[in-house]
PDB file of N, CA and C in Angstrom:
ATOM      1  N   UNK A   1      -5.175   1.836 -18.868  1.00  0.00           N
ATOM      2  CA  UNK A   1      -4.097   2.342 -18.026  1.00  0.00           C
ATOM      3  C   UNK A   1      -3.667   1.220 -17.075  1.00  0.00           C
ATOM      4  N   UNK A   2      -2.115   0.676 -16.903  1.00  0.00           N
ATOM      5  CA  UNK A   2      -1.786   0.070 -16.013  1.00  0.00           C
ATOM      6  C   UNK A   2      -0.891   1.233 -14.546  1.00  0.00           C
ATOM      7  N   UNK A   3      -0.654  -0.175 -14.001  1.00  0.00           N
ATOM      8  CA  UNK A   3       0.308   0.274 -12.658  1.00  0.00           C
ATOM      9  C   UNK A   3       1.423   0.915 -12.698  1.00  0.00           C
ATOM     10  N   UNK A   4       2.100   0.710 -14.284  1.00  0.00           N
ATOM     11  CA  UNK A   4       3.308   0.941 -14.564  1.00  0.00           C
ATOM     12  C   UNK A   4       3.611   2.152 -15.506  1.00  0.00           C
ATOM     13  N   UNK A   5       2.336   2.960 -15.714  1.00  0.00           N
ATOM     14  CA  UNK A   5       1.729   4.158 -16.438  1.00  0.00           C
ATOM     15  C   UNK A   5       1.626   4.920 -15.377  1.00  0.00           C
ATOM     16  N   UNK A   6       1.692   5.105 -14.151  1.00  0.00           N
ATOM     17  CA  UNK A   6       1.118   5.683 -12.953  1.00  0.00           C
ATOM     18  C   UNK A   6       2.571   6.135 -12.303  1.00  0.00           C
ATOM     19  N   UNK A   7       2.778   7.404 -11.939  1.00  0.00           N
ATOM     20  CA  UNK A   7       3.740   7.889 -11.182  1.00  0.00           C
ATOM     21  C   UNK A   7       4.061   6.794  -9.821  1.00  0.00           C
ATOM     22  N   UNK A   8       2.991   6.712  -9.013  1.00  0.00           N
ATOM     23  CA  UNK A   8       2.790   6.363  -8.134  1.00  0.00           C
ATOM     24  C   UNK A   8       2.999   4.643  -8.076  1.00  0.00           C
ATOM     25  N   UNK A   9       2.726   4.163  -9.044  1.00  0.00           N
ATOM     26  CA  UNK A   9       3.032   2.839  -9.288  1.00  0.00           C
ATOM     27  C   UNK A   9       1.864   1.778  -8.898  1.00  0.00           C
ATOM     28  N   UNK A  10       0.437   2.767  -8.482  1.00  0.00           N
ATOM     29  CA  UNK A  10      -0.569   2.174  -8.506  1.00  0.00           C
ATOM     30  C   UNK A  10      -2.282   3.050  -9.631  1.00  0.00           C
ATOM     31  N   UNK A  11      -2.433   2.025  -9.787  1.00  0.00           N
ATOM     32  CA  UNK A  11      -3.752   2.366 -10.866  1.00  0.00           C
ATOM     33  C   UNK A  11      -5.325   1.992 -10.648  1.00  0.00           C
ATOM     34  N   UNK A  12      -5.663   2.668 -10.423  1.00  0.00           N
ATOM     35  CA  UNK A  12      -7.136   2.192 -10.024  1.00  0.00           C
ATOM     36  C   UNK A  12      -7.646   1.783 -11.337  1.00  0.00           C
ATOM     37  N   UNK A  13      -7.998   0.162 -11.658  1.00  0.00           N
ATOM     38  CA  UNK A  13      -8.243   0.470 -12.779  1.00  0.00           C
ATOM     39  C   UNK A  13      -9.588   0.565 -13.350  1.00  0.00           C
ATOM     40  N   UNK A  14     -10.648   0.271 -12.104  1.00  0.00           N
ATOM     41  CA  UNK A  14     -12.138   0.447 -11.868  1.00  0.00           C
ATOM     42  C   UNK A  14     -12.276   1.355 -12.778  1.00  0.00           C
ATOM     43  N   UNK A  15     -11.991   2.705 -12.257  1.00  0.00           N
ATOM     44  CA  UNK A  15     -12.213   4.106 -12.120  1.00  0.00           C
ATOM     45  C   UNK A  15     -10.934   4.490 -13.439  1.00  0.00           C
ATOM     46  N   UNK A  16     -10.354   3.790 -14.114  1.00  0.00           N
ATOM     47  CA  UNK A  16      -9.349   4.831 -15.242  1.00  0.00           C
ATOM     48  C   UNK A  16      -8.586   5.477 -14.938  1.00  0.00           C
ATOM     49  N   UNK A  17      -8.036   5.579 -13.986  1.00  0.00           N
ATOM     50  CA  UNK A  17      -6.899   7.006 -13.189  1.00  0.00           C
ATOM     51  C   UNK A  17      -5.798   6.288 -12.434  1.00  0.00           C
ATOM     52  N   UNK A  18      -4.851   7.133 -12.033  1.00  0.00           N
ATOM     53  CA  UNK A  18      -3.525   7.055 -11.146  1.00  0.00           C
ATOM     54  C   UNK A  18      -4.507   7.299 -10.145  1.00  0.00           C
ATOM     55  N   UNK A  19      -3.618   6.633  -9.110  1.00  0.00           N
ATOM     56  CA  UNK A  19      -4.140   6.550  -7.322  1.00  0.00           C
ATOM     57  C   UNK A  19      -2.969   7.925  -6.849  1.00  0.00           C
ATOM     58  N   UNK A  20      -3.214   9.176  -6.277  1.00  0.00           N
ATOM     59  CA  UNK A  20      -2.494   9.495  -5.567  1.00  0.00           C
ATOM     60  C   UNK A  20      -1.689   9.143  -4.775  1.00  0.00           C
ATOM     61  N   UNK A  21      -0.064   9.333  -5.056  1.00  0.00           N
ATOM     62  CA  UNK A  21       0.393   8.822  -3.779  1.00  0.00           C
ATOM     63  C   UNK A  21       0.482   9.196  -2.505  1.00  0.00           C
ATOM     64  N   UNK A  22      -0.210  10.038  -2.221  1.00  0.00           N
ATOM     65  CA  UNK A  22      -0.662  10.542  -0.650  1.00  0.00           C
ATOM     66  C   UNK A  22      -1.851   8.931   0.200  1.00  0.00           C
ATOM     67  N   UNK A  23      -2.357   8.973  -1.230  1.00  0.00           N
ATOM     68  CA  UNK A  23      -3.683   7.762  -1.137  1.00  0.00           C
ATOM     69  C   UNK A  23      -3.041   6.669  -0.916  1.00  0.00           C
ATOM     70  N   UNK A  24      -1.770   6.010  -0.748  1.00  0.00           N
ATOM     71  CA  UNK A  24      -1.787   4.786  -0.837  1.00  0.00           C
ATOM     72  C   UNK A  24      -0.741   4.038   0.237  1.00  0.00           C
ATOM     73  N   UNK A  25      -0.979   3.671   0.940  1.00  0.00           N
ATOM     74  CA  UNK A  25      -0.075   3.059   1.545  1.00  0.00           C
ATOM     75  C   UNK A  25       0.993   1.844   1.620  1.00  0.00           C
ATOM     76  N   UNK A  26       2.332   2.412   1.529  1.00  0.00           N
ATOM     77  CA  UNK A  26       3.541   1.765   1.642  1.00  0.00           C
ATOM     78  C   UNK A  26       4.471   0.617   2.089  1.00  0.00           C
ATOM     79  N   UNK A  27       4.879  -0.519   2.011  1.00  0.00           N
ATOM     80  CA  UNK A  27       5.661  -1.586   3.039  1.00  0.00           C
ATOM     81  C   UNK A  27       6.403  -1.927   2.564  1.00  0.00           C
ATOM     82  N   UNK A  28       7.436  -1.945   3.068  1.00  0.00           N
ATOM     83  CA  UNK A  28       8.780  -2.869   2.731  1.00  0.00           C
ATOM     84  C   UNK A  28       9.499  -3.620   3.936  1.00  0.00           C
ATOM     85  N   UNK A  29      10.462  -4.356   3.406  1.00  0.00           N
ATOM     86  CA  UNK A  29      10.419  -4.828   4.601  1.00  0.00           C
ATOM     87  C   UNK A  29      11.613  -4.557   5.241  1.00  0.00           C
ATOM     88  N   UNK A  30      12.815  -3.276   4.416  1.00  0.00           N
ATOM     89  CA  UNK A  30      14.060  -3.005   5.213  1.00  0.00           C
ATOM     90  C   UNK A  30      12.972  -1.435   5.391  1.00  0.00           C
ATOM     91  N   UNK A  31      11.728  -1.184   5.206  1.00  0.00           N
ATOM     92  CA  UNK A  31      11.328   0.192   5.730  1.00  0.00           C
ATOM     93  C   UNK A  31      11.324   0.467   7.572  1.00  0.00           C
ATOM     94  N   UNK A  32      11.522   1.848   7.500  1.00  0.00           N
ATOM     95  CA  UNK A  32      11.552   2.215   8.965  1.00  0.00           C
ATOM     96  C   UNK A  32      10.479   3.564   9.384  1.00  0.00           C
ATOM     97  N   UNK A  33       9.759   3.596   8.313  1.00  0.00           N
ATOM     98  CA  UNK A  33       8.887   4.954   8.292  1.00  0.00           C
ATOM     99  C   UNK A  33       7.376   4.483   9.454  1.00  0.00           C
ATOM    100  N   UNK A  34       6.965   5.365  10.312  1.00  0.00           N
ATOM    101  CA  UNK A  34       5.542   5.338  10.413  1.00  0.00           C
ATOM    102  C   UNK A  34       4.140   5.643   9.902  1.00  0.00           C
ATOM    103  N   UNK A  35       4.665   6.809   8.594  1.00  0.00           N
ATOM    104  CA  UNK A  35       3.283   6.980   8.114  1.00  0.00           C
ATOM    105  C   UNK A  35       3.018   5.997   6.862  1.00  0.00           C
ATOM    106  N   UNK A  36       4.118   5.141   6.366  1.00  0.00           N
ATOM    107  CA  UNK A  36       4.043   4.360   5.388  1.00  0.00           C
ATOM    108  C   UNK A  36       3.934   4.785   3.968  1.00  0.00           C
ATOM    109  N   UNK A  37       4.813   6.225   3.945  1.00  0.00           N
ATOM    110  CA  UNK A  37       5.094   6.780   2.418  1.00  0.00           C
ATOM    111  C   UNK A  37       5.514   5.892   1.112  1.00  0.00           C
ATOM    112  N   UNK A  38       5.844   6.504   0.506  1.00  0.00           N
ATOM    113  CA  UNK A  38       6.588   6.099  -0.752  1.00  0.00           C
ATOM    114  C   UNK A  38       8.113   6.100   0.084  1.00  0.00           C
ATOM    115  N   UNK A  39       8.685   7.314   0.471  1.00  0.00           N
ATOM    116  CA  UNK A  39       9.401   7.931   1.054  1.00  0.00           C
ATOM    117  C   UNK A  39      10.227   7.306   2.087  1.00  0.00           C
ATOM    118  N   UNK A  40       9.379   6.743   3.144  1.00  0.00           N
ATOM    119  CA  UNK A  40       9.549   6.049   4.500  1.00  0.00           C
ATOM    120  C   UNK A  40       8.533   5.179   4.732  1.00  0.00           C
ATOM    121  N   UNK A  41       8.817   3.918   4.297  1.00  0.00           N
ATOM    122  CA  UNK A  41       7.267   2.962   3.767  1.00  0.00           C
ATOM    123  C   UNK A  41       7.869   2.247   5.376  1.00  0.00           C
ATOM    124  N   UNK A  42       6.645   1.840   5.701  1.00  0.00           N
ATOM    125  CA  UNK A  42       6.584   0.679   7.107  1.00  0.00           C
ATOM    126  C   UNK A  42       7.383  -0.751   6.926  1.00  0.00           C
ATOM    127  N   UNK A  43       7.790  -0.987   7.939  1.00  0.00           N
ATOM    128  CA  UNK A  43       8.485  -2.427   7.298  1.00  0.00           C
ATOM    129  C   UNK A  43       7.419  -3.579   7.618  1.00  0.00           C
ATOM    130  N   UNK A  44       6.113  -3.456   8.118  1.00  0.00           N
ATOM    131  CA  UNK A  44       5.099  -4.726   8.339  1.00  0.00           C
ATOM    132  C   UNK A  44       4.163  -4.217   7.412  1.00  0.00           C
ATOM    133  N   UNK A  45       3.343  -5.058   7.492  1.00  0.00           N
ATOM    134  CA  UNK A  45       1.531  -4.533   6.753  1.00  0.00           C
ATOM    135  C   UNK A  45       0.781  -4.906   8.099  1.00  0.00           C
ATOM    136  N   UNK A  46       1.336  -5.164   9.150  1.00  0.00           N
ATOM    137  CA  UNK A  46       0.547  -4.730  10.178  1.00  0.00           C
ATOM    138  C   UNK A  46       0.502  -3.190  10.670  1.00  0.00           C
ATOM    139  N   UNK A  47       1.760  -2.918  10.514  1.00  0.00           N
ATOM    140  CA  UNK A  47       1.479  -1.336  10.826  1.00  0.00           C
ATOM    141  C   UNK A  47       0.962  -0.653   9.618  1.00  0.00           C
ATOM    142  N   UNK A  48       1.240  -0.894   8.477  1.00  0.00           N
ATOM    143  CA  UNK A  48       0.598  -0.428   7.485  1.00  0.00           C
ATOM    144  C   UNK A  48      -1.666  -0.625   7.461  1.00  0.00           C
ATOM    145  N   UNK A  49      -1.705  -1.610   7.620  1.00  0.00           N
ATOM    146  CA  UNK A  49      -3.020  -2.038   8.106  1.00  0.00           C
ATOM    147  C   UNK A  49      -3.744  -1.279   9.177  1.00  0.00           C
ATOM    148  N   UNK A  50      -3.100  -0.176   9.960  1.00  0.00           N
ATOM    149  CA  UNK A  50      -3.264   0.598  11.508  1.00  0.00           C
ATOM    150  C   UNK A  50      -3.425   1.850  10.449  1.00  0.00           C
ATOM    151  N   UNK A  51      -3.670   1.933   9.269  1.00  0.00           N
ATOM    152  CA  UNK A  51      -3.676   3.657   8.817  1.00  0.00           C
ATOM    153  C   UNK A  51      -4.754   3.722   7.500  1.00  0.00           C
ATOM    154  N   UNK A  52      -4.822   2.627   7.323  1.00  0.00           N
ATOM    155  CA  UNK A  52      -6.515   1.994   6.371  1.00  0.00           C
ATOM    156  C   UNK A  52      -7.335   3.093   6.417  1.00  0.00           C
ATOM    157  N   UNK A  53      -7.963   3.822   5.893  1.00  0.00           N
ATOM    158  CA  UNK A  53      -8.760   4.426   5.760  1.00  0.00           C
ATOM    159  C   UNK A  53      -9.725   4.578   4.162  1.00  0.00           C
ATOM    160  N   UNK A  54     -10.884   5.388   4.367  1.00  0.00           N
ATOM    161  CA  UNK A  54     -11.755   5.397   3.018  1.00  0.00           C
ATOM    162  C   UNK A  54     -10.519   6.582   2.333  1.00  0.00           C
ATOM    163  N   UNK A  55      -9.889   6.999   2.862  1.00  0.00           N
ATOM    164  CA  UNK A  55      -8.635   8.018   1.895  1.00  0.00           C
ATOM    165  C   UNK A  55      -7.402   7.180   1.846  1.00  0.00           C
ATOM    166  N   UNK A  56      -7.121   6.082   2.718  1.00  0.00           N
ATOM    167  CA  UNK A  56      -6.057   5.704   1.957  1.00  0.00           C
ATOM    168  C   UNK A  56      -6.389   3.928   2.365  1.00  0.00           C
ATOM    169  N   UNK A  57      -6.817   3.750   0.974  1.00  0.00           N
ATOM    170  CA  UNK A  57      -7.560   2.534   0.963  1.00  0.00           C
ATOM    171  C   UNK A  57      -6.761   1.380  -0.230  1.00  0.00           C
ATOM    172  N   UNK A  58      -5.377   1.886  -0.799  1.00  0.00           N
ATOM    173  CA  UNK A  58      -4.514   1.246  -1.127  1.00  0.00           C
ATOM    174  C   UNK A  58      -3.174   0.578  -0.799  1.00  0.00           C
ATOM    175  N   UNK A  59      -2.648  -0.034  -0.480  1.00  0.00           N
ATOM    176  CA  UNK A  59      -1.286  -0.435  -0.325  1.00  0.00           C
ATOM    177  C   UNK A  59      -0.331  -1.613  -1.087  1.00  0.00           C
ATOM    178  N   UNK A  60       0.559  -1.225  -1.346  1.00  0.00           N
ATOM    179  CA  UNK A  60       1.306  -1.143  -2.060  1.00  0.00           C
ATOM    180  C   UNK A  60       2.926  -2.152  -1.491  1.00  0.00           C
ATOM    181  N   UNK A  61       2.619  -3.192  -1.258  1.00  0.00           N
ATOM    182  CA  UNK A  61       3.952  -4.099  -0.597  1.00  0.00           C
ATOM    183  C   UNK A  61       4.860  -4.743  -1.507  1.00  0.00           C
ATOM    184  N   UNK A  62       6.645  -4.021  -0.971  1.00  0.00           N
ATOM    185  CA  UNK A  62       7.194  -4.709  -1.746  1.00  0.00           C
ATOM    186  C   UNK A  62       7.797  -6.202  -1.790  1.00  0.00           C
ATOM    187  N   UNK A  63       8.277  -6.721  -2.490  1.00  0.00           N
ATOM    188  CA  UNK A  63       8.812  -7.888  -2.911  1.00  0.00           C
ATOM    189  C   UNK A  63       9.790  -8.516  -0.996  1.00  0.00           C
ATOM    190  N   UNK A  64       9.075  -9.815  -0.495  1.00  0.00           N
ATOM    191  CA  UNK A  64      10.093 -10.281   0.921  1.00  0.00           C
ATOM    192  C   UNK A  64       8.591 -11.039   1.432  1.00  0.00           C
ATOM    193  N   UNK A  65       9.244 -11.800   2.342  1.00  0.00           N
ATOM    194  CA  UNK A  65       8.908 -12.700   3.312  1.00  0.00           C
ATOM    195  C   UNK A  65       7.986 -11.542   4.291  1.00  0.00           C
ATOM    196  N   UNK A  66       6.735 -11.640   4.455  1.00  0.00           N
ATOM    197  CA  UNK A  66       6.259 -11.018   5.669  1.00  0.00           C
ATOM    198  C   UNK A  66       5.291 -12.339   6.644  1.00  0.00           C
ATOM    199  N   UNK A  67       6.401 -12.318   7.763  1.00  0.00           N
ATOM    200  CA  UNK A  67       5.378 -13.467   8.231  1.00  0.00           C
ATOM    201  C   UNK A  67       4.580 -13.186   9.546  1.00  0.00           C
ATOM    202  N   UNK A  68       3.439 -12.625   9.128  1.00  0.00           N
ATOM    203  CA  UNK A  68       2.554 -11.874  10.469  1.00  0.00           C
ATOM    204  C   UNK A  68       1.448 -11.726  10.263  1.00  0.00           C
ATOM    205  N   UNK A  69       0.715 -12.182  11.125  1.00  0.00           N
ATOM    206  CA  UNK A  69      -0.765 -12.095  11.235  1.00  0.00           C
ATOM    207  C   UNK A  69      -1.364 -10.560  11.073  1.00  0.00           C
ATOM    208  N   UNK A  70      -2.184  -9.960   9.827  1.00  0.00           N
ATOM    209  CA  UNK A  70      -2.930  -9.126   9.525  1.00  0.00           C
ATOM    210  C   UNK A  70      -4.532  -8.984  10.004  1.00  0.00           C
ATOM    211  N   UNK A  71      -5.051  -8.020  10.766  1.00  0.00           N
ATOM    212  CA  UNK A  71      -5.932  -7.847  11.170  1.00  0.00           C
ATOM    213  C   UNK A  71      -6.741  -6.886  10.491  1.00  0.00           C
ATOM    214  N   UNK A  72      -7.544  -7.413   9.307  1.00  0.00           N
ATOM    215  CA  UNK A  72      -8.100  -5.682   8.672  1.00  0.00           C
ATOM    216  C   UNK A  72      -9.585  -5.000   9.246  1.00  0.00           C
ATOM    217  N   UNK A  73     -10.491  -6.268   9.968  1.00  0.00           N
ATOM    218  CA  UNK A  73     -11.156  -5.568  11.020  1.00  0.00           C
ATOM    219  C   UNK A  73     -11.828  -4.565  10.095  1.00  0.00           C
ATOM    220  N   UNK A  74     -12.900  -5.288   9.212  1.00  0.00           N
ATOM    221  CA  UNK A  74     -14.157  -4.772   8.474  1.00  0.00           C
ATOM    222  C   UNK A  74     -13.107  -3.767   7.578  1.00  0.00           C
ATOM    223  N   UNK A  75     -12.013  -3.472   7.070  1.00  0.00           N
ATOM    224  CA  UNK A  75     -11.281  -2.497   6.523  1.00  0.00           C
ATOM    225  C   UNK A  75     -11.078  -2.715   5.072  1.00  0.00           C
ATOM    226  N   UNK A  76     -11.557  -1.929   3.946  1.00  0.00           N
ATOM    227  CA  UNK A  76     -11.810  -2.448   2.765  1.00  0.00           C
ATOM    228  C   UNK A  76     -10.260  -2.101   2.193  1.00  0.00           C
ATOM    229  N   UNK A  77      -9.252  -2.593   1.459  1.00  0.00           N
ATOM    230  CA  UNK A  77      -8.189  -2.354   1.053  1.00  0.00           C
ATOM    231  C   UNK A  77      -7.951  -3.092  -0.252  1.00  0.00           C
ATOM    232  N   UNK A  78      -7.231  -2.256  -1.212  1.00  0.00           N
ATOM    233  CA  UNK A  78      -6.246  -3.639  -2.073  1.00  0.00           C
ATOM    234  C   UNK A  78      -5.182  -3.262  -2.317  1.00  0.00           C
ATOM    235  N   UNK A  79      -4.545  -4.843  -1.995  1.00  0.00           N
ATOM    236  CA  UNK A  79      -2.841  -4.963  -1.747  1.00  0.00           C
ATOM    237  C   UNK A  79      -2.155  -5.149  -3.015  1.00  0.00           C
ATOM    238  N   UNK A  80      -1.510  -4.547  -3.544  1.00  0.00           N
ATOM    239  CA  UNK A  80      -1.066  -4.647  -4.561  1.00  0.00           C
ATOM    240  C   UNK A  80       0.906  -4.786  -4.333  1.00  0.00           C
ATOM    241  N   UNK A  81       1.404  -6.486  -4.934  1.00  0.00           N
ATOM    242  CA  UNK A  81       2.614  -6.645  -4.993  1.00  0.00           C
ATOM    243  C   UNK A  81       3.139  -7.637  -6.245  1.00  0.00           C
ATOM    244  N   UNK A  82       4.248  -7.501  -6.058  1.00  0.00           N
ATOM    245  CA  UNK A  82       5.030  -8.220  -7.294  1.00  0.00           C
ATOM    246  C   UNK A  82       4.699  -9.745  -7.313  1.00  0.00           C
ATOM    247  N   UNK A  83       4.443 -10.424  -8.312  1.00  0.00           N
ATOM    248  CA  UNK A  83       4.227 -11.474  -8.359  1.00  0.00           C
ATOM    249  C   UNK A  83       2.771 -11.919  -8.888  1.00  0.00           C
TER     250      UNK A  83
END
């Protein structure tokens, strides 16, 4: 199973399954959302990085220039983007 088999557009591929998209967190960089949906994705991965959790321990950044210091502060994540 890939990323591109997955509603959500992410694949755990450890584990064989689609990642919920409740599970995964969002960035873009014309986004204006705070919880960092699919929906209303954050426009940093610093604010995206502020919602890390063992439930939402994916994120998902799209395609742009992000130029900002990330703090993940012992926070286990994987970033998954184009390229």
């Amino acid at each position: 199973m890939t990323d591109t088999e997955c509603g959500s557009g992410v694949c755990d591929e450890a584990g064989g399954a689609c990642v919920a998209e409740g599970d995964i967190i969002y960035v873009d960089r014309t986004g204006v959302g705070t919880t960092c949906t699919r929906t209303a994705p954050c426009a940093t991965m610093t604010a995206g990085a502020l919602l890390i959790s063992s439930g939402r321990r994916w994120m998902v950044v799209a395609a742009g220039d992000y130029r900002e210091t990330v703090l993940l502060d012992n926070k286990s994540v994987t970033i998954i983007g184009p390229g």
